[in-house]
C-alpha atoms as a PDB file:
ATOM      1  CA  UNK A   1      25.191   5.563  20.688  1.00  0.00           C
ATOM      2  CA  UNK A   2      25.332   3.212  23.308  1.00  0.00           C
ATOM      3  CA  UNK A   3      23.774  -0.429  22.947  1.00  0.00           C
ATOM      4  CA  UNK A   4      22.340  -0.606  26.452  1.00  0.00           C
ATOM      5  CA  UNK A   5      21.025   2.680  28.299  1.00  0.00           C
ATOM      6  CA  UNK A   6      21.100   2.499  32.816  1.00  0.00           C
ATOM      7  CA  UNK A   7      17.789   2.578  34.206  1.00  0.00           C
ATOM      8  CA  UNK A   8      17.143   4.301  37.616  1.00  0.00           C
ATOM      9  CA  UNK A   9      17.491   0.404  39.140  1.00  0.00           C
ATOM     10  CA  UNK A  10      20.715   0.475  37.295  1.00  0.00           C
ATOM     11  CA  UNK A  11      19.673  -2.650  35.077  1.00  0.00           C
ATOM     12  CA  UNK A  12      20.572  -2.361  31.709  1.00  0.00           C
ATOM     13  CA  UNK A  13      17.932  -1.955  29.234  1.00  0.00           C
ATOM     14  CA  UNK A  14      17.409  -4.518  26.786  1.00  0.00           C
ATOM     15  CA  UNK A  15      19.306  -6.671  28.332  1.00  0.00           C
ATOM     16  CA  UNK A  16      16.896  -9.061  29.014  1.00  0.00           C
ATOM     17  CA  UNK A  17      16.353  -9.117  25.008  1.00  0.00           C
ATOM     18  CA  UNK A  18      19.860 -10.023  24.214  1.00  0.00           C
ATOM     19  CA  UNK A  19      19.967 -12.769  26.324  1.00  0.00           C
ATOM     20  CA  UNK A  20      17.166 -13.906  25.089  1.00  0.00           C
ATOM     21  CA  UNK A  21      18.048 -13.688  21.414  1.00  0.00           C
ATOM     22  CA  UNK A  22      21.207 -15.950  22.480  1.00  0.00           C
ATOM     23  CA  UNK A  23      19.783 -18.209  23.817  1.00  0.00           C
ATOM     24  CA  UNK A  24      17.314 -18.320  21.127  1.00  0.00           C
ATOM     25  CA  UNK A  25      20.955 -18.588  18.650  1.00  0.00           C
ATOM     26  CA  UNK A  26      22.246 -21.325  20.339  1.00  0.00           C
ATOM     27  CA  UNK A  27      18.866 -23.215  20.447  1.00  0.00           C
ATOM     28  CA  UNK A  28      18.556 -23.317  16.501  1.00  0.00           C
ATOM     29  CA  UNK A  29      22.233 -23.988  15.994  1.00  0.00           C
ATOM     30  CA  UNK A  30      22.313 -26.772  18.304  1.00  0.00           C
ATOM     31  CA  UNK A  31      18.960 -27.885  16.695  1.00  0.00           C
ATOM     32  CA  UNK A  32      20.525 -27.204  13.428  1.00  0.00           C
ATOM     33  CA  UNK A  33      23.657 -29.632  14.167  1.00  0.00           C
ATOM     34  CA  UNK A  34      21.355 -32.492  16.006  1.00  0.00           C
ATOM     35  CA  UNK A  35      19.009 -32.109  12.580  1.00  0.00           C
ATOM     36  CA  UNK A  36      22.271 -32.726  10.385  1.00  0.00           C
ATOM     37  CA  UNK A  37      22.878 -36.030  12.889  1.00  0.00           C
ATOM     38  CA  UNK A  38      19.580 -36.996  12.458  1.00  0.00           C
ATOM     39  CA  UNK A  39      19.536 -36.802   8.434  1.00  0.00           C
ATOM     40  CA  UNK A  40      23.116 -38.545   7.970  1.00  0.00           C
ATOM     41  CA  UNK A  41      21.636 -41.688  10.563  1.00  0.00           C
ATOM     42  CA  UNK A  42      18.222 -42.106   8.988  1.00  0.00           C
ATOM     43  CA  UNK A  43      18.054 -40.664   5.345  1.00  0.00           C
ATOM     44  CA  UNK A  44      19.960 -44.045   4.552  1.00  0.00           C
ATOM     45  CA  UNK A  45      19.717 -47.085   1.641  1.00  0.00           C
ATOM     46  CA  UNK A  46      19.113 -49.343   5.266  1.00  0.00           C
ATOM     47  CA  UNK A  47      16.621 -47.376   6.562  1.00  0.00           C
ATOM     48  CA  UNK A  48      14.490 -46.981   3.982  1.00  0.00           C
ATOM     49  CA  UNK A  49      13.967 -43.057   4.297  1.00  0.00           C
ATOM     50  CA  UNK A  50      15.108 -40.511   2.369  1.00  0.00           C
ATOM     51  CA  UNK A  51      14.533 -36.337   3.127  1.00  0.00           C
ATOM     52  CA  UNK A  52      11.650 -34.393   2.330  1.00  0.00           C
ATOM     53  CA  UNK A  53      12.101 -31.135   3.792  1.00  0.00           C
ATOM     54  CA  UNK A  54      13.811 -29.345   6.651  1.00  0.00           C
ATOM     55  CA  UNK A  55      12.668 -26.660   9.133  1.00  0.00           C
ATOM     56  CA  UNK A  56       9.564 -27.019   7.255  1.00  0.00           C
ATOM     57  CA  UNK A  57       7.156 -24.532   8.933  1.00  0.00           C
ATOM     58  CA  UNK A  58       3.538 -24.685   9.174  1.00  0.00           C
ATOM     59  CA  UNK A  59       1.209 -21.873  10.209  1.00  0.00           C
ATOM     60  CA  UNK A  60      -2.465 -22.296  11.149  1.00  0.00           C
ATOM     61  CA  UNK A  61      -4.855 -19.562  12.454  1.00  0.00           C
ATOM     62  CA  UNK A  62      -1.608 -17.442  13.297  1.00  0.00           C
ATOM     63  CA  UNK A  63      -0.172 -20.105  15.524  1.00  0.00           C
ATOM     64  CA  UNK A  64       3.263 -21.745  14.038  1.00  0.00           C
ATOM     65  CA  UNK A  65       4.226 -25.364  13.680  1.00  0.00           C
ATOM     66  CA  UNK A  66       8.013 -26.650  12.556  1.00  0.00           C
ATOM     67  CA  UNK A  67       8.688 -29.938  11.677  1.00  0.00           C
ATOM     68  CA  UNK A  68      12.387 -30.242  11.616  1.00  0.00           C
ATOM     69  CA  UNK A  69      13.221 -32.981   9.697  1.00  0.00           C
ATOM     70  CA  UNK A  70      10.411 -33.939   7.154  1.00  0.00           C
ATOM     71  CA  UNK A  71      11.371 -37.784   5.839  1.00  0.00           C
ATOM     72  CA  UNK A  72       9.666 -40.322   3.535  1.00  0.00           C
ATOM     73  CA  UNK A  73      10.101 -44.166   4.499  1.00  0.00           C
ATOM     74  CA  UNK A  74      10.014 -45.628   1.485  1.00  0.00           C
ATOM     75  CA  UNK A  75       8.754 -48.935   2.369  1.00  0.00           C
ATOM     76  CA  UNK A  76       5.928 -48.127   4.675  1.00  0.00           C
ATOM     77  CA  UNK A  77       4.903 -45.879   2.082  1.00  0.00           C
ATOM     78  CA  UNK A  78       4.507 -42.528   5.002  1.00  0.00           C
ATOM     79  CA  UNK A  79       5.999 -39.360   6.258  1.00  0.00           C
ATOM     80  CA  UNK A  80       8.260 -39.103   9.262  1.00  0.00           C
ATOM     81  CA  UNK A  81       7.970 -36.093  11.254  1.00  0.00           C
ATOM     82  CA  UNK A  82      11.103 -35.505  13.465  1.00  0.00           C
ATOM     83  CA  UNK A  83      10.477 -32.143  15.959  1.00  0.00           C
ATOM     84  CA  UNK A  84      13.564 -30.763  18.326  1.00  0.00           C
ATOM     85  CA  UNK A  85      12.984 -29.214  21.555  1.00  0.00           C
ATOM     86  CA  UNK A  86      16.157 -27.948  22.376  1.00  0.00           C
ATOM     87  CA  UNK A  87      15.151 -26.978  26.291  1.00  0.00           C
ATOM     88  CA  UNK A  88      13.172 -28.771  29.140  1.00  0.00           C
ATOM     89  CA  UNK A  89       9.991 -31.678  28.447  1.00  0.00           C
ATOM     90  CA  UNK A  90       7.100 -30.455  28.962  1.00  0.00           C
ATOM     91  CA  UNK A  91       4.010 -32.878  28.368  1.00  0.00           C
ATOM     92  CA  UNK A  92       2.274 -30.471  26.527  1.00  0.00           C
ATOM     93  CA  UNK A  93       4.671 -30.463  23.666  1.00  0.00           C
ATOM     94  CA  UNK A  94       3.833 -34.026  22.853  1.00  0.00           C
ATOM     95  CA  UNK A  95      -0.041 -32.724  22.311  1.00  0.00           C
ATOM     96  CA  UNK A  96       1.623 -29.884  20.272  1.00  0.00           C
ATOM     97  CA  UNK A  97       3.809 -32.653  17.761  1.00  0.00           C
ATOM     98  CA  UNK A  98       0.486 -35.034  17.687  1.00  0.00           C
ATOM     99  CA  UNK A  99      -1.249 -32.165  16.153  1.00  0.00           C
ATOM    100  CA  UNK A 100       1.552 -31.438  13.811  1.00  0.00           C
ATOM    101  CA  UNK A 101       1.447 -34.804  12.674  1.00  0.00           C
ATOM    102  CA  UNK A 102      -2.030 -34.052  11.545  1.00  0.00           C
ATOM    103  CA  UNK A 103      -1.214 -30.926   9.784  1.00  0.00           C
ATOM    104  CA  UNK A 104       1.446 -32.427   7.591  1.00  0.00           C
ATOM    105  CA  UNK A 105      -1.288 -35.659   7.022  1.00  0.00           C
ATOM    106  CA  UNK A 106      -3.600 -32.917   5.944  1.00  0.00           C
ATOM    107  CA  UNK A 107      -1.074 -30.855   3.748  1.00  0.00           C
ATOM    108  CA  UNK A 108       1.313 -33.684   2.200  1.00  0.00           C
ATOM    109  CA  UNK A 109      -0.112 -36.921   2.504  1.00  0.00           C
ATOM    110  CA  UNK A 110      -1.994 -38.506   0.142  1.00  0.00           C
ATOM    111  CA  UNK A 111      -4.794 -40.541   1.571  1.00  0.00           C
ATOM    112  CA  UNK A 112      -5.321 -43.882  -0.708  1.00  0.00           C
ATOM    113  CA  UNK A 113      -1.856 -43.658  -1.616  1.00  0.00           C
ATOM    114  CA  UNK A 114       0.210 -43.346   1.779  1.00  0.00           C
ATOM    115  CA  UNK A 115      -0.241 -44.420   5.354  1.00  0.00           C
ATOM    116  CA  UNK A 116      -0.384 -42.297   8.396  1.00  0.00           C
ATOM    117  CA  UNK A 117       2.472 -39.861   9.783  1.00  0.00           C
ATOM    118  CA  UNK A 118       4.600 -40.804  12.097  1.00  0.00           C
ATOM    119  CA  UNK A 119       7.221 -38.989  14.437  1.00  0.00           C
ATOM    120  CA  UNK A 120       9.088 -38.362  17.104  1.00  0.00           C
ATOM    121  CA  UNK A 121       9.703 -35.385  19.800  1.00  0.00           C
ATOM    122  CA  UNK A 122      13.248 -34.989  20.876  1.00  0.00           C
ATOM    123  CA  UNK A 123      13.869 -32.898  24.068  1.00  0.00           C
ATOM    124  CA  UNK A 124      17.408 -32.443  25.434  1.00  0.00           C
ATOM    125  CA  UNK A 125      16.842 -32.084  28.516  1.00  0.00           C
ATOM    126  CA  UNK A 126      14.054 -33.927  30.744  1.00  0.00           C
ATOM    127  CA  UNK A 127      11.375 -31.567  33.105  1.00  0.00           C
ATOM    128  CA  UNK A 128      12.313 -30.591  36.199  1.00  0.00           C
ATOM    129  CA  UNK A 129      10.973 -33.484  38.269  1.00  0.00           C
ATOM    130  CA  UNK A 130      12.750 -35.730  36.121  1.00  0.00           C
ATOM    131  CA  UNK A 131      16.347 -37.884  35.934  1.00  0.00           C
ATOM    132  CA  UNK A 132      18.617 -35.448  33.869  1.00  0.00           C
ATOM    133  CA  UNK A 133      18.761 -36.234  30.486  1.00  0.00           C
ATOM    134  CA  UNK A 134      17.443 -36.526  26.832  1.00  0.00           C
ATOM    135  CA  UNK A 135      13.502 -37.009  26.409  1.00  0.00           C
ATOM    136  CA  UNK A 136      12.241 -39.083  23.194  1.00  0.00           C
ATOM    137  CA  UNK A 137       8.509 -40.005  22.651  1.00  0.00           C
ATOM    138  CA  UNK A 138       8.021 -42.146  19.326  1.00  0.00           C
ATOM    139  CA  UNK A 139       4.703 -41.543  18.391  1.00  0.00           C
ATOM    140  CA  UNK A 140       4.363 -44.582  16.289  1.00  0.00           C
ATOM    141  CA  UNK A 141       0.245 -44.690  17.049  1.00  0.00           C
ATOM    142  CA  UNK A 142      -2.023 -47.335  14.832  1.00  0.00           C
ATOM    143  CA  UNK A 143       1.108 -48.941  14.066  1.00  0.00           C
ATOM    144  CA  UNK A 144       1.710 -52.447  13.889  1.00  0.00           C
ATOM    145  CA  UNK A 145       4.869 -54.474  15.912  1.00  0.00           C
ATOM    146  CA  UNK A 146       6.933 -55.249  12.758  1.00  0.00           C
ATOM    147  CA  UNK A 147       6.579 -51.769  11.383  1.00  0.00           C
ATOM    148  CA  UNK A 148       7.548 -50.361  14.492  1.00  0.00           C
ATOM    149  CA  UNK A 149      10.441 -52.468  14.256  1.00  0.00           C
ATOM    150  CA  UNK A 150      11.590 -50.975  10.514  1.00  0.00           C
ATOM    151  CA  UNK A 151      11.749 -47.460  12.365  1.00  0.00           C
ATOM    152  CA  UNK A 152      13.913 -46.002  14.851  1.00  0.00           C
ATOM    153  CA  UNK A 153      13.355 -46.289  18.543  1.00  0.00           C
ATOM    154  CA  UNK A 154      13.228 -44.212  21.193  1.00  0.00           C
ATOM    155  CA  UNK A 155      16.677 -45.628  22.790  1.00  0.00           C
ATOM    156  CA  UNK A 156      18.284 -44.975  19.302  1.00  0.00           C
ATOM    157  CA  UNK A 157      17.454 -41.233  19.472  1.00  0.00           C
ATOM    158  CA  UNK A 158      18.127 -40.748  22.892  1.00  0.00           C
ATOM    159  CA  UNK A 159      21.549 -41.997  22.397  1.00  0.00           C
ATOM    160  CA  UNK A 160      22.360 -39.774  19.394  1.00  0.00           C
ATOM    161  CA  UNK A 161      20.589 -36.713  21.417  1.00  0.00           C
ATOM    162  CA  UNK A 162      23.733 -37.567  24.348  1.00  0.00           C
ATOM    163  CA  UNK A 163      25.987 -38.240  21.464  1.00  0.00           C
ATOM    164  CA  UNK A 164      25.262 -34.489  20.393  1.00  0.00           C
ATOM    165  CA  UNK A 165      25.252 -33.063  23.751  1.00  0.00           C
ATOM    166  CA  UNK A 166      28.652 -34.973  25.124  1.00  0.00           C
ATOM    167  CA  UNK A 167      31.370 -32.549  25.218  1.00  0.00           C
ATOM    168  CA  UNK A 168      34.043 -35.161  25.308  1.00  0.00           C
ATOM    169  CA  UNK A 169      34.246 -35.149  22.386  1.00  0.00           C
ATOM    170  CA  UNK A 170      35.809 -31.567  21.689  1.00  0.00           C
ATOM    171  CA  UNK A 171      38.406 -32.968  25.111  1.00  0.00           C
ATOM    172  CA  UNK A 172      39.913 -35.317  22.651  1.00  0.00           C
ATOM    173  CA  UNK A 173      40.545 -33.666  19.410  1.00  0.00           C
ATOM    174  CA  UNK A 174      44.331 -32.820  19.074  1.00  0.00           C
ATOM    175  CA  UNK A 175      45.277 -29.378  20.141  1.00  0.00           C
END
């Protein structure tokens, strides 16, 4: 049995469909190893957060949702919602993660007791008409100056997104 089968074009069939599926591989394992990143930086005594849930999936009238990396800030008394786009910006994501935030306020959150969800939408890679280079957008609505200032920013994810995504770092290891 052979894996692919010529066509009369001579294009292998399925091909396509493997590609695809890596691609799709190497998306969730980078996503994966920036999550891991992103839980050993913020799920700290400092930071005041500590981890709910990860990959946690949503699904709503057949349409899926991921949040992956679910935290808890402590303090501030609300969720974090961290979501990884491991491709190109597009602006409609950021619709996309705003309405995620409301699922997990309507699933998890409890109203008198905690405040609003938060979160942020990572991209590695900016849209076409764009410099080169991570996208972050905090979406820290309805929240006040200092407790913006007890979360992350933008610049701080950015740089760990280009931390993850510098291959330098494999050039220096010992051989």
């Amino acid at each position: 049995m052979t894996f692919f089968q010529r066509t009369e074009d001579f294009e292998p069939e399925g091909f396509e469909d493997v590609v695809g599926e890596l691609i799709e591989a190497i998306r969730r394992s980078f996503t994966g190893i920036l999550v891991d990143h992103l839980e050993d930086m913020l799920a700290v005594p400092d930071r005041h957060m500590c981890v709910v849930d990860r990959h946690l999936h949503i699904t709503e009238d057949d349409r899926d949702y991921t949040v992956d990396l679910l935290l808890f800030h402590v303090t501030q008394m609300r969720y974090f919602a961290i979501q990884v786009q491991a491709g190109r910006f597009d602006p409609a994501l950021v619709a996309r993660s705003r309405y995620t935030l409301r699922l997990v306020d309507d699933l998890v959150r409890v109203p008198d007791v905690h405040g609003s969800t938060v979160g942020v939408l990572l991209c590695t890679d900016a849209a076409a008409d764009q410099e080169p280079g991570p996208v972050v957008v905090t979406l820290y609505d309805d929240l006040s100056p200092a407790q913006r200032s007890e979360l992350p920013s933008g610049l701080e994810f950015a740089d760990l997104v280009g931390r993850c995504l510098d291959t330098s770092v494999v050039k220096d290891q010992p051989t």
